[in-house]
PDB file of N, CA and C in Angstrom:
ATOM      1  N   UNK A   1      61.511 -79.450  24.943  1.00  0.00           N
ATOM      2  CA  UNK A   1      60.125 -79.239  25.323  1.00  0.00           C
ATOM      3  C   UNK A   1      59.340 -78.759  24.098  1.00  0.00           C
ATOM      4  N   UNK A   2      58.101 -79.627  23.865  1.00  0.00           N
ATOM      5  CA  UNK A   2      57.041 -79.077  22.664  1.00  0.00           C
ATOM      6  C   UNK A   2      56.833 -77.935  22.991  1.00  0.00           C
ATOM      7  N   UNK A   3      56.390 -77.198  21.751  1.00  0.00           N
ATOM      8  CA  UNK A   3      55.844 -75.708  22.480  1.00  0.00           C
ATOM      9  C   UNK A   3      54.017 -76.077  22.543  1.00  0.00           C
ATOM     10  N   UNK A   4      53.000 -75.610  23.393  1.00  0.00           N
ATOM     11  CA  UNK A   4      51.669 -76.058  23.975  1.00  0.00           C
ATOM     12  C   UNK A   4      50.619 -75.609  22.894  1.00  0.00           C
ATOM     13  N   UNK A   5      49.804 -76.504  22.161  1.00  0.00           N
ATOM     14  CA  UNK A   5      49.160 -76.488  21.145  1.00  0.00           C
ATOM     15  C   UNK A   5      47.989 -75.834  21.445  1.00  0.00           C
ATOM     16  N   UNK A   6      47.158 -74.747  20.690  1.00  0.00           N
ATOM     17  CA  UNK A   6      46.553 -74.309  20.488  1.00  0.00           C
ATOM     18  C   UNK A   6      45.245 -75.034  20.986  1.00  0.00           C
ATOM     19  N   UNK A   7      44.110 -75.025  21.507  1.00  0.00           N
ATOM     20  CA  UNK A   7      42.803 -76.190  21.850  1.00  0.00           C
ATOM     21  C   UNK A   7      43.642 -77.106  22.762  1.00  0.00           C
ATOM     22  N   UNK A   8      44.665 -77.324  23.244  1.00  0.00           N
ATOM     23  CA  UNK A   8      44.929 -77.545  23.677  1.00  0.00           C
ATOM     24  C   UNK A   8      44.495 -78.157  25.356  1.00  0.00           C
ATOM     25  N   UNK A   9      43.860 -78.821  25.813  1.00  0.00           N
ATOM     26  CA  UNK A   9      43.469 -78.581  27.554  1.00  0.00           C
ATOM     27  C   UNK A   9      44.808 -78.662  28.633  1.00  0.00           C
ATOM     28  N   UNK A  10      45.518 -78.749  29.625  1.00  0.00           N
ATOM     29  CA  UNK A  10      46.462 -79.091  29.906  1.00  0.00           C
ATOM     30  C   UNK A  10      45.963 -78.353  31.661  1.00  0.00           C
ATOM     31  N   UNK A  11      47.082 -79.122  32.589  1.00  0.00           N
ATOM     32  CA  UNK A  11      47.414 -79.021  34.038  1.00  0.00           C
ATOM     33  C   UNK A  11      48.186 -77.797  33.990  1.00  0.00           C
ATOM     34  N   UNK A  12      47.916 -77.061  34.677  1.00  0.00           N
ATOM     35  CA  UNK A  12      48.649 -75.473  35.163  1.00  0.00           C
ATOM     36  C   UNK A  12      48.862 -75.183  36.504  1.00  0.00           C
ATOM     37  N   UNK A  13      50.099 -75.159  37.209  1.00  0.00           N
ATOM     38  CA  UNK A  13      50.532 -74.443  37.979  1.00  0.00           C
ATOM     39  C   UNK A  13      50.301 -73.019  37.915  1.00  0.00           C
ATOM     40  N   UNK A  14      48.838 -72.373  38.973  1.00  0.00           N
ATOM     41  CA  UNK A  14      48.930 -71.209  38.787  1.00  0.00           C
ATOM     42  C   UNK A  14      49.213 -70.562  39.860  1.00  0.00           C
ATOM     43  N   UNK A  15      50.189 -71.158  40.993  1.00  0.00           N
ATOM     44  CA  UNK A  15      50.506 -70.342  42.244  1.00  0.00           C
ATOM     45  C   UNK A  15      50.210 -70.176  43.363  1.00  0.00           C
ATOM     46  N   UNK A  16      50.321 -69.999  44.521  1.00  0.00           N
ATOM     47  CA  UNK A  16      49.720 -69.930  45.690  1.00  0.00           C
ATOM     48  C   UNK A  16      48.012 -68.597  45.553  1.00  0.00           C
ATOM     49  N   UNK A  17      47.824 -70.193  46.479  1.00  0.00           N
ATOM     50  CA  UNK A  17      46.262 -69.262  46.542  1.00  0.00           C
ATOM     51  C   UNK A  17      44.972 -69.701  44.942  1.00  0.00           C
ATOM     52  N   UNK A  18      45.600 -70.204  44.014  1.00  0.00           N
ATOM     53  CA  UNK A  18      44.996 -70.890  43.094  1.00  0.00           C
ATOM     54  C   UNK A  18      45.263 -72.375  42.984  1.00  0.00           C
ATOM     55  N   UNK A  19      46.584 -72.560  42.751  1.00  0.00           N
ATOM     56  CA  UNK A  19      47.091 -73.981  42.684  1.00  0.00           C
ATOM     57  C   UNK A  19      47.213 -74.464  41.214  1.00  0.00           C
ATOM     58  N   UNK A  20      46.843 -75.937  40.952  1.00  0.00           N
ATOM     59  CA  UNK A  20      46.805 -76.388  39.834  1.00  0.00           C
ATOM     60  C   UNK A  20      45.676 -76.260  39.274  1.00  0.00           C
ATOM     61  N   UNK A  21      45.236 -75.960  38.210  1.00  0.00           N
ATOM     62  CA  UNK A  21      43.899 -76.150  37.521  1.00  0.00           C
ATOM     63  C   UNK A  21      44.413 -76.027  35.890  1.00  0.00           C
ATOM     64  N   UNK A  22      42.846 -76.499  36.048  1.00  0.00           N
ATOM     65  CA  UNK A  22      43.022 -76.792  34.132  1.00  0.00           C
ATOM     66  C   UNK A  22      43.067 -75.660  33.238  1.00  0.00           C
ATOM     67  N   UNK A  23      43.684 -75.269  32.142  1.00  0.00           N
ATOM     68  CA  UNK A  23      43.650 -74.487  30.790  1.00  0.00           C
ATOM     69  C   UNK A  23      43.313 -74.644  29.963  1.00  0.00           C
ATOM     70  N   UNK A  24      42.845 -74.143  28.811  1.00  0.00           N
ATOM     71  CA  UNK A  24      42.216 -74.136  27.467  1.00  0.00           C
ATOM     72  C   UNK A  24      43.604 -73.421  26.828  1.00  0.00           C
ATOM     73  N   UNK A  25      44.640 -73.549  25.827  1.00  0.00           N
ATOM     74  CA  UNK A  25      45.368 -72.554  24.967  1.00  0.00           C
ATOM     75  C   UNK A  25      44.813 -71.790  24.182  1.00  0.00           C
ATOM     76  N   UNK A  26      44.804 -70.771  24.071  1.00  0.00           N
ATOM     77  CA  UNK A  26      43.803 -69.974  23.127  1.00  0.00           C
ATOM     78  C   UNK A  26      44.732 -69.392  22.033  1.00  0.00           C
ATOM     79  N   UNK A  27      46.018 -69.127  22.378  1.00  0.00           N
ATOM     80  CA  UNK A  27      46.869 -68.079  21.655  1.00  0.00           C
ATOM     81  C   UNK A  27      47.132 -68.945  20.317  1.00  0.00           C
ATOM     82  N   UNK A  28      47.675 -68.208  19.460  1.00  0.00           N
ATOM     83  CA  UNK A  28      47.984 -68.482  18.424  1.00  0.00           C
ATOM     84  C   UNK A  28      49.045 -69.204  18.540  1.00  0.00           C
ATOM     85  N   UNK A  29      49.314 -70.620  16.544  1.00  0.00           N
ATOM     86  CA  UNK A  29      50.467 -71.302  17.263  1.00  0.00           C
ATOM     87  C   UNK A  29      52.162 -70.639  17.155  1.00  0.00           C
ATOM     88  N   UNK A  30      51.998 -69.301  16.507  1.00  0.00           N
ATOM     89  CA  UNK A  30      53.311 -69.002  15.966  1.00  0.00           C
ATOM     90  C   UNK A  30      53.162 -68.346  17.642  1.00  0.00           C
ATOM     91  N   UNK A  31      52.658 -67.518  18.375  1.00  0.00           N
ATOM     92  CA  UNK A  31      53.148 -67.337  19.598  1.00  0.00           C
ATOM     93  C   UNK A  31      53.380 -68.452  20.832  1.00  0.00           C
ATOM     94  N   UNK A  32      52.778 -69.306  20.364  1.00  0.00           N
ATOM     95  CA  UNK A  32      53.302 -70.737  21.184  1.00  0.00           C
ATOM     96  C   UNK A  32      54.495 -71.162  21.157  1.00  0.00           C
ATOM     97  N   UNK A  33      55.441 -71.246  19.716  1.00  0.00           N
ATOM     98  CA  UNK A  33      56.193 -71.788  19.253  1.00  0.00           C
ATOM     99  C   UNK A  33      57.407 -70.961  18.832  1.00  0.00           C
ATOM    100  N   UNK A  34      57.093 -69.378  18.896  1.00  0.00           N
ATOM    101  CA  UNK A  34      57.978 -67.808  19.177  1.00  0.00           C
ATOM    102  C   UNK A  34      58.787 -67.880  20.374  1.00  0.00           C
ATOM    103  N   UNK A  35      57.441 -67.402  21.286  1.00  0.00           N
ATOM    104  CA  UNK A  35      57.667 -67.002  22.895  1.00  0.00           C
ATOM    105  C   UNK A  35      57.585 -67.781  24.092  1.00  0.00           C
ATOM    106  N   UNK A  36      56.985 -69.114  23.132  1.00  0.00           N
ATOM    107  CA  UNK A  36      57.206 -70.297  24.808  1.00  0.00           C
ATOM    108  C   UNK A  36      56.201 -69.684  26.037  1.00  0.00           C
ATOM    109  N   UNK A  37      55.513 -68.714  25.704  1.00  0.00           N
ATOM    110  CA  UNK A  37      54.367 -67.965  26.755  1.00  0.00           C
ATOM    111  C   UNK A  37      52.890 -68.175  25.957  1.00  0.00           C
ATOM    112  N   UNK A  38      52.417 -69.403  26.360  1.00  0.00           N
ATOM    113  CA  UNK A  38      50.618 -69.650  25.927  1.00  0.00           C
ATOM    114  C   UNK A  38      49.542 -68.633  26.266  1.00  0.00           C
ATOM    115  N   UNK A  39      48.601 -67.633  25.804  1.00  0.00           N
ATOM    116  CA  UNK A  39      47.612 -67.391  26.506  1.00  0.00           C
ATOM    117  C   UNK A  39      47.210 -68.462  26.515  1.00  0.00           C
ATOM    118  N   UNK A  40      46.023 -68.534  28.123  1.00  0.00           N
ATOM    119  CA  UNK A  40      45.184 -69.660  28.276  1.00  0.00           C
ATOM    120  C   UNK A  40      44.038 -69.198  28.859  1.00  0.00           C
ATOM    121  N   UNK A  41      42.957 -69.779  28.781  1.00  0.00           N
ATOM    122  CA  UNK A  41      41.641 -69.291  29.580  1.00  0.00           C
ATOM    123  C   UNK A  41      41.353 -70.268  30.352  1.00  0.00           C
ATOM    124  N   UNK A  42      41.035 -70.023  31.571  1.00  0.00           N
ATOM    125  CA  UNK A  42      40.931 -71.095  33.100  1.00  0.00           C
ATOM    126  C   UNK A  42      39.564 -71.941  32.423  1.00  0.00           C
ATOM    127  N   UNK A  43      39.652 -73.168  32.662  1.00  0.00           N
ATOM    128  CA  UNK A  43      38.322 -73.880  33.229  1.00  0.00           C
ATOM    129  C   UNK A  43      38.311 -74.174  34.311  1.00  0.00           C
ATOM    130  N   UNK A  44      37.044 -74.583  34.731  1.00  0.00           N
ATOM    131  CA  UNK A  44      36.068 -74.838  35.847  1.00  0.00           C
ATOM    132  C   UNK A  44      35.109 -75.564  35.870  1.00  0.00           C
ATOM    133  N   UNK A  45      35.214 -76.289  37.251  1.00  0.00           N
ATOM    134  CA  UNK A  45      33.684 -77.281  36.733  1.00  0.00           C
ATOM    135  C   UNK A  45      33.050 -76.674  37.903  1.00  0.00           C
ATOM    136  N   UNK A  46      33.207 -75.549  38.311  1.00  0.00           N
ATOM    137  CA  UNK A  46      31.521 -75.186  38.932  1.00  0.00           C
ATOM    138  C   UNK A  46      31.013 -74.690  38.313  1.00  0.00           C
ATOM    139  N   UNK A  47      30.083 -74.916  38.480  1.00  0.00           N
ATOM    140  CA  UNK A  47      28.201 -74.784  38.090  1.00  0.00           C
ATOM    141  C   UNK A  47      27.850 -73.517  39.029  1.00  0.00           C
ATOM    142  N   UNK A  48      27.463 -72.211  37.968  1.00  0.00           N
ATOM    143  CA  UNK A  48      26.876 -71.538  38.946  1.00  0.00           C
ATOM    144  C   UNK A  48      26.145 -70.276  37.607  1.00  0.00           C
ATOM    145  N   UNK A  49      25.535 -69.265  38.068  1.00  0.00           N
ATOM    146  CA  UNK A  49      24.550 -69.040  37.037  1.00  0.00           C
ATOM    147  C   UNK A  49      25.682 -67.713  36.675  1.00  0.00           C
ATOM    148  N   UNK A  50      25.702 -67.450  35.530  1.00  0.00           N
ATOM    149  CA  UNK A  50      26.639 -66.422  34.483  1.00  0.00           C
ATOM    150  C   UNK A  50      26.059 -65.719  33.677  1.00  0.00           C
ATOM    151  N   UNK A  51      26.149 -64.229  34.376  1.00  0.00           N
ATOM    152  CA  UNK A  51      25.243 -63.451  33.841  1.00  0.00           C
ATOM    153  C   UNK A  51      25.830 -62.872  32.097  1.00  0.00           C
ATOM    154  N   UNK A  52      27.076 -62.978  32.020  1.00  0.00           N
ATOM    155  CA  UNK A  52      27.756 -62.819  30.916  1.00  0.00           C
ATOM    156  C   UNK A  52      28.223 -63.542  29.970  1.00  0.00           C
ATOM    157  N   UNK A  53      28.503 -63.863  28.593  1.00  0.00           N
ATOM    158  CA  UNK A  53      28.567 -64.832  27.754  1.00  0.00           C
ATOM    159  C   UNK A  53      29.381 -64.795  27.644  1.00  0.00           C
ATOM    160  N   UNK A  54      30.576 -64.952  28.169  1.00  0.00           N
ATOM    161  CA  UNK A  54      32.237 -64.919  27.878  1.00  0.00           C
ATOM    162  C   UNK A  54      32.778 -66.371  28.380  1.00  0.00           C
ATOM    163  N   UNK A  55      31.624 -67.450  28.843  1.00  0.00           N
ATOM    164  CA  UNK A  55      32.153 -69.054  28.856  1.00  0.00           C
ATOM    165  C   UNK A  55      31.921 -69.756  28.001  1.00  0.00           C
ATOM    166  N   UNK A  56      32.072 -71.124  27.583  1.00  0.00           N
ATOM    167  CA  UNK A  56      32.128 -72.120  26.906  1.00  0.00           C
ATOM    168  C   UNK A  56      31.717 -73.559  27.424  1.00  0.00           C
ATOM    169  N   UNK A  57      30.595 -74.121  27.958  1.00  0.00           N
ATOM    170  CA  UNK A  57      30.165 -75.122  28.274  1.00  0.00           C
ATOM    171  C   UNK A  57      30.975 -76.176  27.673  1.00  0.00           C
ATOM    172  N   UNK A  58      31.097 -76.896  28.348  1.00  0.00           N
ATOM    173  CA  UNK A  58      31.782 -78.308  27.516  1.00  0.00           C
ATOM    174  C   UNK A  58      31.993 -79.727  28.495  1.00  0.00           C
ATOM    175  N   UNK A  59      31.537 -80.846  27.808  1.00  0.00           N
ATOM    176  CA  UNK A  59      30.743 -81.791  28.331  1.00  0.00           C
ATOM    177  C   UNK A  59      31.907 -82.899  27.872  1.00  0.00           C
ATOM    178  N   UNK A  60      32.248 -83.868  29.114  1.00  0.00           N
ATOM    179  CA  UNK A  60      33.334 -84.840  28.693  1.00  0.00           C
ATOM    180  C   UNK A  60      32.230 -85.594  27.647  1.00  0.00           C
ATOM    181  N   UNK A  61      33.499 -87.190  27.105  1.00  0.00           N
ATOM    182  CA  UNK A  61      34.770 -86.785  27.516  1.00  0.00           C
ATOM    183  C   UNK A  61      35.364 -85.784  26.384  1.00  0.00           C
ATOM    184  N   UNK A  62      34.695 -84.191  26.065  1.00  0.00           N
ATOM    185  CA  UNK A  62      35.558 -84.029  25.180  1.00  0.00           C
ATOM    186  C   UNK A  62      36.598 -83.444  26.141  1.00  0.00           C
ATOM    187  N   UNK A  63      37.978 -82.979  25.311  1.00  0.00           N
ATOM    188  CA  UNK A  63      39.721 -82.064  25.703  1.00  0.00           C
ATOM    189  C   UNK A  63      39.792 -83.277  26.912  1.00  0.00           C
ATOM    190  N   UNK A  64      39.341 -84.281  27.056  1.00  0.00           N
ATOM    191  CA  UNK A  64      39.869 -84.999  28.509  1.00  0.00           C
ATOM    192  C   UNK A  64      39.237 -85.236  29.769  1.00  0.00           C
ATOM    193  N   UNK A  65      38.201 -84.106  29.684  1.00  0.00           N
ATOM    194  CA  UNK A  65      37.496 -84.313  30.865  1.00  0.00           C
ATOM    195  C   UNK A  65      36.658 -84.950  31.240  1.00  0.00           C
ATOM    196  N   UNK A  66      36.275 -85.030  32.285  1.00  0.00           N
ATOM    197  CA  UNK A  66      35.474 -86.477  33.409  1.00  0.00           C
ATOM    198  C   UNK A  66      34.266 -85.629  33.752  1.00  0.00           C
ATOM    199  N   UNK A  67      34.353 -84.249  33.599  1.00  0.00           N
ATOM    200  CA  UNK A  67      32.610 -83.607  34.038  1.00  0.00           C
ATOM    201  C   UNK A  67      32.669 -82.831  33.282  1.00  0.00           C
ATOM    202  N   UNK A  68      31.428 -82.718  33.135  1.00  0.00           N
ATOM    203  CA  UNK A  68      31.098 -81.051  32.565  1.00  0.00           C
ATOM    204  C   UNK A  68      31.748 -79.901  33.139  1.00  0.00           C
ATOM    205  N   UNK A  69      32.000 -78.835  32.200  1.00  0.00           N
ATOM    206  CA  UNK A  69      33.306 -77.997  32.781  1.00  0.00           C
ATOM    207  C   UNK A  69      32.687 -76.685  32.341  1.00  0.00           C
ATOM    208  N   UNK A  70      33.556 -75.387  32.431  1.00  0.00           N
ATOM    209  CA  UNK A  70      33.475 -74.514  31.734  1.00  0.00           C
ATOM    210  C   UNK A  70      34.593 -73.553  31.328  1.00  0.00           C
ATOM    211  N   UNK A  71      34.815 -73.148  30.043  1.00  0.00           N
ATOM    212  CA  UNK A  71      35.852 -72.412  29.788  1.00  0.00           C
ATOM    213  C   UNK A  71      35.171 -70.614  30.042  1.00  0.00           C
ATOM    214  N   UNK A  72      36.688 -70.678  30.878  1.00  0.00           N
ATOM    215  CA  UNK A  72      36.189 -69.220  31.423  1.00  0.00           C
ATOM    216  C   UNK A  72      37.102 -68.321  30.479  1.00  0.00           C
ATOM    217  N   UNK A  73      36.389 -67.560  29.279  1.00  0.00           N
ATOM    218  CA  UNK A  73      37.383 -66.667  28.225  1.00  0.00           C
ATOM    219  C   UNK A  73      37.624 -65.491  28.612  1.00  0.00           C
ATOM    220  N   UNK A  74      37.301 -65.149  30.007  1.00  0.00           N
ATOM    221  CA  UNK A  74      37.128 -63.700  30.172  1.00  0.00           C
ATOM    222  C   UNK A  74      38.640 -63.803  31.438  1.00  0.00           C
ATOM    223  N   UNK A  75      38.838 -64.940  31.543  1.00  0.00           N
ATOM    224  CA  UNK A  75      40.035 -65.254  33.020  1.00  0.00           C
ATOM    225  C   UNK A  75      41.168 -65.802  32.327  1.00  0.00           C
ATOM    226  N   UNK A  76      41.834 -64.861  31.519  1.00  0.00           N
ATOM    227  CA  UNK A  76      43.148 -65.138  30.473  1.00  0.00           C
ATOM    228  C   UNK A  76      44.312 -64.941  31.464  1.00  0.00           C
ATOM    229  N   UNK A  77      45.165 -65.923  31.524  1.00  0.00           N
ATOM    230  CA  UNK A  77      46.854 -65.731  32.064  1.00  0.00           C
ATOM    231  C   UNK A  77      47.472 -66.399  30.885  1.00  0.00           C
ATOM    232  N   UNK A  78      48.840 -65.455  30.891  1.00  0.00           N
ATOM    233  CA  UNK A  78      49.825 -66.169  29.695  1.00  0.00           C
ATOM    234  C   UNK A  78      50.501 -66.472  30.683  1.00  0.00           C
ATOM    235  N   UNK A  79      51.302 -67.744  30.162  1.00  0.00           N
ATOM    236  CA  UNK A  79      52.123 -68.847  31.136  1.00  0.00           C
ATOM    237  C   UNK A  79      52.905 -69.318  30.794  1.00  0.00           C
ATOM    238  N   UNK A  80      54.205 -68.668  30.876  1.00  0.00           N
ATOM    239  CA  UNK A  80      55.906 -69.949  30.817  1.00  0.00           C
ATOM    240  C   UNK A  80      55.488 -71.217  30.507  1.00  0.00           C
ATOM    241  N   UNK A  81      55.525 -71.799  29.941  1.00  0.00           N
ATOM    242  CA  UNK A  81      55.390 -73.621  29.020  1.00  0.00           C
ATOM    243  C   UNK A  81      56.067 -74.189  30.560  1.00  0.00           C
ATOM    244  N   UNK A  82      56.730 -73.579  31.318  1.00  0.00           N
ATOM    245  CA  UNK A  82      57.156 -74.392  32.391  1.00  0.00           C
ATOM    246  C   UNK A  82      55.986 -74.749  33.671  1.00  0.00           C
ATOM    247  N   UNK A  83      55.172 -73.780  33.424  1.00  0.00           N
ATOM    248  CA  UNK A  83      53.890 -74.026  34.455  1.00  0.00           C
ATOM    249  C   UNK A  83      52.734 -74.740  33.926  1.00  0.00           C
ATOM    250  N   UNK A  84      52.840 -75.395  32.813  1.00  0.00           N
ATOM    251  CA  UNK A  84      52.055 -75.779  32.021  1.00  0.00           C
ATOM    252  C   UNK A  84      52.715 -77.480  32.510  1.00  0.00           C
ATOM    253  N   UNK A  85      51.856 -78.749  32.240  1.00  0.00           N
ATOM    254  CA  UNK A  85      52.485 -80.191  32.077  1.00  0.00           C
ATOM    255  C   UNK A  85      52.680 -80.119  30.419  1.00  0.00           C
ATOM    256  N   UNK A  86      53.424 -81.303  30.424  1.00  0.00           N
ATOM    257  CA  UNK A  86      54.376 -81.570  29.252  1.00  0.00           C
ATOM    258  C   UNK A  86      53.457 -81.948  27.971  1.00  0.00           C
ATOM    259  N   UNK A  87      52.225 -82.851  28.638  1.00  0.00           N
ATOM    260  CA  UNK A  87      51.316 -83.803  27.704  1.00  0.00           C
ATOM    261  C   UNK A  87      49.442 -82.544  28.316  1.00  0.00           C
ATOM    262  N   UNK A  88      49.128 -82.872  26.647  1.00  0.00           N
ATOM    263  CA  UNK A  88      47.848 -82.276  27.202  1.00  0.00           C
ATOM    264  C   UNK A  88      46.708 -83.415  27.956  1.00  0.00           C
ATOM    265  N   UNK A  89      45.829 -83.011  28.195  1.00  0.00           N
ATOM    266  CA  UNK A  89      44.411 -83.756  28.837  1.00  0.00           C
ATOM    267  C   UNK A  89      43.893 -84.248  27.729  1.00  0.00           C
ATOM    268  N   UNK A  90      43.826 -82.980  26.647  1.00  0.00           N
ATOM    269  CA  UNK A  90      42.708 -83.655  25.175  1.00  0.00           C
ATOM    270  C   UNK A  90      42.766 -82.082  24.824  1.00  0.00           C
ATOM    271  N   UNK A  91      42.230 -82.472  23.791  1.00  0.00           N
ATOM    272  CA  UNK A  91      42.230 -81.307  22.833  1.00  0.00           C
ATOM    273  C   UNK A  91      40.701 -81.130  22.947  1.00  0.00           C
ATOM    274  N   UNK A  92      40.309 -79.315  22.778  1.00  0.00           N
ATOM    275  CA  UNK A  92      38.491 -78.826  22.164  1.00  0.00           C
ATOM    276  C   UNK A  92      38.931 -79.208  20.576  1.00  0.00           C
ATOM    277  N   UNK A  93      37.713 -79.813  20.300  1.00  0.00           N
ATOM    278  CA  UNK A  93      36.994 -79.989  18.986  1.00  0.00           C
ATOM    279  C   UNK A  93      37.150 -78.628  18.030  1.00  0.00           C
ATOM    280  N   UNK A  94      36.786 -78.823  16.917  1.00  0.00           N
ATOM    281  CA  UNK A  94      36.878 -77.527  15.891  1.00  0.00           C
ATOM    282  C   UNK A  94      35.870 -76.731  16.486  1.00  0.00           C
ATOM    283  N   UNK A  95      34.248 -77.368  16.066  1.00  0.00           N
ATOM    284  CA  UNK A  95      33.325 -76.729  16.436  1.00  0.00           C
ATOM    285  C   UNK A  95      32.946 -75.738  17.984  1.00  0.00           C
ATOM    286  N   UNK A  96      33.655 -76.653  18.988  1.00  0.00           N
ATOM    287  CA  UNK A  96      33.732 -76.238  20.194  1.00  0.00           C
ATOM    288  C   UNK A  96      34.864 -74.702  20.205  1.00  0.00           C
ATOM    289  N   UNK A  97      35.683 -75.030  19.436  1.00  0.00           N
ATOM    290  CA  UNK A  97      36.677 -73.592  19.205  1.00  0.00           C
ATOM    291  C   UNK A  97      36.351 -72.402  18.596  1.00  0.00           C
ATOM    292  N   UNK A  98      35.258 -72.916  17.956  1.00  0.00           N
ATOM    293  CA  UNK A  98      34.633 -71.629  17.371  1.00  0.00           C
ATOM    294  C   UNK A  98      33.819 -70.822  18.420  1.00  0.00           C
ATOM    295  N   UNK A  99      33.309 -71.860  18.868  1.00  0.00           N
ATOM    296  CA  UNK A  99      32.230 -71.397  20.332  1.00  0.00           C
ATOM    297  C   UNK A  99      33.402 -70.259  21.187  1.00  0.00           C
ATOM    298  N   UNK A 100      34.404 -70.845  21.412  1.00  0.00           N
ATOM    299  CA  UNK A 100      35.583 -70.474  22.474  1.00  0.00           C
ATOM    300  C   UNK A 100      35.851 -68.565  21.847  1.00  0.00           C
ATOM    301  N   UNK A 101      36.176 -68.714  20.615  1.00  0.00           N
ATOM    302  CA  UNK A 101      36.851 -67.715  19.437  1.00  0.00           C
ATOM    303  C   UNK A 101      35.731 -66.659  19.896  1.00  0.00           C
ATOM    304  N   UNK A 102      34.349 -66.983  19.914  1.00  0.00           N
ATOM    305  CA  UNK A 102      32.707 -66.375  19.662  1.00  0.00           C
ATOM    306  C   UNK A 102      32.994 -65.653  21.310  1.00  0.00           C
ATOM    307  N   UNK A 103      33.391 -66.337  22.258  1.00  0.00           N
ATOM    308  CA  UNK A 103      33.026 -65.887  23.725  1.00  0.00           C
ATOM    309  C   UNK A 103      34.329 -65.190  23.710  1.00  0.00           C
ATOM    310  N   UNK A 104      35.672 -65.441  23.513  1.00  0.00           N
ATOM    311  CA  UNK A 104      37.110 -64.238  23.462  1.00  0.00           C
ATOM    312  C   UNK A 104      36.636 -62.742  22.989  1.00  0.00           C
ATOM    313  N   UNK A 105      36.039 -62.827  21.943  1.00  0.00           N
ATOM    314  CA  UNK A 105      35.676 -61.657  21.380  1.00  0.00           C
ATOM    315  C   UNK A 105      34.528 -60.902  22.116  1.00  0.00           C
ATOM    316  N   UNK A 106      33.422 -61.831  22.781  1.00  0.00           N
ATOM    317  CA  UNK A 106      32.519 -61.074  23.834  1.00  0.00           C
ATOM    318  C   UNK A 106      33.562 -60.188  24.368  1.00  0.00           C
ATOM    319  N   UNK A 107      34.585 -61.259  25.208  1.00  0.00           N
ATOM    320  CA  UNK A 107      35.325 -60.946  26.534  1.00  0.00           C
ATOM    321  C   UNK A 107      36.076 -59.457  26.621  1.00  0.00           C
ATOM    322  N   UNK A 108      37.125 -59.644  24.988  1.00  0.00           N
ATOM    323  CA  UNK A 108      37.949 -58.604  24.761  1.00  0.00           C
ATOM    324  C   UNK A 108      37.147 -57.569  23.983  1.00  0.00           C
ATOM    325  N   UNK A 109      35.559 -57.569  24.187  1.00  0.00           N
ATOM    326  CA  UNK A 109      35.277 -56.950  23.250  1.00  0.00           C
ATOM    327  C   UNK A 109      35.896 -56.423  21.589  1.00  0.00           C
ATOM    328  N   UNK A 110      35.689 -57.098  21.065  1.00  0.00           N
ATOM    329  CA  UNK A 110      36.249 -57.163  19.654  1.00  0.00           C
ATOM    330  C   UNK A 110      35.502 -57.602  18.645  1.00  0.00           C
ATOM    331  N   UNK A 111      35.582 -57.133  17.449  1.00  0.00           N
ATOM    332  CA  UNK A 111      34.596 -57.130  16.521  1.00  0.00           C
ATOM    333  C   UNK A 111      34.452 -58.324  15.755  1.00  0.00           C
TER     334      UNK A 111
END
């Protein structure tokens, strides 16, 4: 099994009561490729108004997707590579990762 690339988008098993939904990898690749445990930040394609800047708009088809979505940086789970699928959706863009990097640091508050 690859270990799950960084920008990464990919299918996630996240359990009863959530189900499958999509991920963003955020973590670094030496902890991808260490610990076999990805942080990831949930996307979403609802649309709804966000009073806080800790998402990431993003508009197919970029990372794979078919609608406009949103990366939620503030809704981090790290995840066994086993709850993850094997192949990603698509990868975020450079520029779009910076955006991502810009809203983590809102999230975790960090300088």
């Amino acid at each position: 099994m690859k270990p799950r690339r960084r920008g990464g988008v990919y299918f996630a098993d996240l359990g009863p009561g959530i189900g499958r939904k999509r991920v963003l990898v955020v973590s670094y690749e030496g902890v991808n490729r260490g610990l076999r445990q990805p942080v990831c930040a949930l996307i979403t394609s609802r649309d709804r108004p966000r009073s806080l800047e800790t998402y990431v708009e993003i508009h197919p088809p970029e990372a794979g997707l078919d609608e406009t979505s949103f990366i939620l940086c503030h809704f981090l789970v790290t995840l066994p590579e086993s709850q993850l699928e094997e192949r990603p959706e698509g990868f975020v863009t450079g520029p779009k990762m910076i955006e991502v990097q810009a809203a983590l640091k809102r999230a975790l508050n960090l300088p």
